[in-house]
Each structure stands twice: as structure tokens, then as C-alpha cells.
Protein backbone atom coordinates (compact mmCIF):
# COMPACT_ATOMS: atom_id res chain seq x y z
CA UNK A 1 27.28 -33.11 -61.76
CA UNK A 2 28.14 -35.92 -64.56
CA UNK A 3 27.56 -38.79 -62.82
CA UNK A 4 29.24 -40.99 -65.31
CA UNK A 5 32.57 -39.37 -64.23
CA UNK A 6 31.56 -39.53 -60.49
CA UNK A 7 30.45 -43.45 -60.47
CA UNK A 8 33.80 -44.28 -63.00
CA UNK A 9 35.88 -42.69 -59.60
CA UNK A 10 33.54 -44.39 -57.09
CA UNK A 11 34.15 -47.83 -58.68
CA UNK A 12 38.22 -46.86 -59.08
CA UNK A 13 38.59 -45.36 -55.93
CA UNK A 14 36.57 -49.25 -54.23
CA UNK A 15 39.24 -51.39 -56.27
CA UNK A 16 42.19 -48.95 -55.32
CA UNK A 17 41.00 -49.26 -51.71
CA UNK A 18 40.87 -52.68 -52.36
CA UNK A 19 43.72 -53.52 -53.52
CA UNK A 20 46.25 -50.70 -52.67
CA UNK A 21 44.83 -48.71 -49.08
CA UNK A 22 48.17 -46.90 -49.06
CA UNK A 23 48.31 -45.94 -52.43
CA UNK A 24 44.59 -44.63 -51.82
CA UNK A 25 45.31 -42.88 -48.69
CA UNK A 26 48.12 -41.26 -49.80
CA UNK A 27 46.30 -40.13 -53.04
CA UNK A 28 42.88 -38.84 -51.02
CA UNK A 29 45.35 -37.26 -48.38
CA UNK A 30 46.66 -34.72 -50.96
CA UNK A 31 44.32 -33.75 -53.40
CA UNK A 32 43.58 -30.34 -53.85
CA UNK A 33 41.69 -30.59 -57.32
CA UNK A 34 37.71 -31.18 -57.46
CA UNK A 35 36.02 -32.80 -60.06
CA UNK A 36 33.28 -35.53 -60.15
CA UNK A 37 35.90 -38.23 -60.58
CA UNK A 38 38.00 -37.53 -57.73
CA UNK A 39 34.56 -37.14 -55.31
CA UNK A 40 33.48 -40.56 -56.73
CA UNK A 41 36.93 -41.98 -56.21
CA UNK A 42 36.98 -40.48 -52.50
CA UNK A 43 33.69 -42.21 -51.54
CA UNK A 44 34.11 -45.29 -53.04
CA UNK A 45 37.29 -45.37 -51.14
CA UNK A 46 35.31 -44.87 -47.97
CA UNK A 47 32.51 -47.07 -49.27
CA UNK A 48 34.67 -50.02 -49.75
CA UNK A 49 35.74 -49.32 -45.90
CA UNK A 50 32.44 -49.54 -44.51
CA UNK A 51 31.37 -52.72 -46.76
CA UNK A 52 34.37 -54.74 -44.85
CA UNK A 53 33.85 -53.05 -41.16
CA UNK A 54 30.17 -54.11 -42.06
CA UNK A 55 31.10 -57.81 -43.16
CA UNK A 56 33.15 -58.25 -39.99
CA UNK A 57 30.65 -57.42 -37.61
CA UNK A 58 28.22 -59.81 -39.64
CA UNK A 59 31.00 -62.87 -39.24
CA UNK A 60 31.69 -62.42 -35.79
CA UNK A 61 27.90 -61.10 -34.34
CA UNK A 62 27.57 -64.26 -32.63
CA UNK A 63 30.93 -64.00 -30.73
CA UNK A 64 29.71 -60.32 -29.56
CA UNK A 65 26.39 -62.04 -27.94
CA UNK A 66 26.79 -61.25 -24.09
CA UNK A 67 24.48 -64.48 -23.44
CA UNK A 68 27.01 -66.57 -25.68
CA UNK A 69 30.00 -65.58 -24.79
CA UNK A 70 29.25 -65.90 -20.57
CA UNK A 71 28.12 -69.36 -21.33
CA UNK A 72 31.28 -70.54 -23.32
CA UNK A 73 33.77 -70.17 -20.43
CA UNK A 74 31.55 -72.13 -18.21
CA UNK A 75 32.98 -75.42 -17.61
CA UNK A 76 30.38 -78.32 -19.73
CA UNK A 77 29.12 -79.43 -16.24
CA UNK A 78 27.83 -76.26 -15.36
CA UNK A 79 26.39 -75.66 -18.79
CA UNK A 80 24.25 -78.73 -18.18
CA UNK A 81 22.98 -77.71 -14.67
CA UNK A 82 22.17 -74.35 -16.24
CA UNK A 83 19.67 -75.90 -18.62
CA UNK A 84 18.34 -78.12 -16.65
CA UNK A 85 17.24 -74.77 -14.11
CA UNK A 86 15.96 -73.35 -17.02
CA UNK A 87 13.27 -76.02 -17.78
């Protein structure tokens, strides 16, 4: 494998993913030829996926926190009654 050709695809296929997902997909879709660039282009594609999916779940961890999120839609008044039962 000439990795070169594969990590020139996996950083063109990130940027076109990036910048143009339908262009991408459409590309990826249909392409019947193999060749280091086109693999690298294909999983930097996919890479660039997972780095956002990744960053959202990083921005919005705290919103998923089942303690958290029971305790904002408690009315302030109860929020204060529930600490003071905890000390």
C-alpha cells in the first residue's frame, strides 16, 4: 500500500465531507475503482463523521446526565428542600 496516496485521499475525502457531504456521498456511493487514494478518501470521509458525532456528545454530556436533567424541571423550591435532605 503507498500510504502517501492513501493519507492524500484521507485528508481530501475529511475536507470534502466537510465541506460538501453530498458531493462526498454521492462520490463514495458509486465508486467501483480501488486504489489507495479512493480507500483514504472513503475513511476520511467517515472519519470526519465520527470526529463531529464525537464533539456533540462532548458539548451536550452534561444535558444527557439523568441526575441533571431530573433536577432541572423541579421547581427552585423543591431544589432547595432537596439539598437541604441531602445534608
Amino acid at each position: 500500500m503507498n500510504e502517501d496516496r492513501y493519507i492524500k485521499g484521507f485528508n481530501a475525502g475529511y475536507l470534502m465531507q466537510e465541506k460538501d457531504p453530498e458531493l462526498f456521498k454521492s462520490l463514495s456511493d458509486n465508486l467501483t475503482i480501488k486504489s489507495e487514494f479512493l480507500e483514504g478518501m472513503k475513511d476520511g470521509g467517515e472519519q470526519y463523521v465520527h470526529d463531529q458525532v464525537d464533539q456533540l456528545k462532548d458539548q451536550h454530556k452534561d444535558d444527557l446526565d439523568p441526575d441533571k436533567m431530573l433536577l432541572d424541571n423541579i421547581p427552585s423550591k423543591e431544589k432547595d428542600r432537596s439539598k437541604d435532605l441531602e445534608k
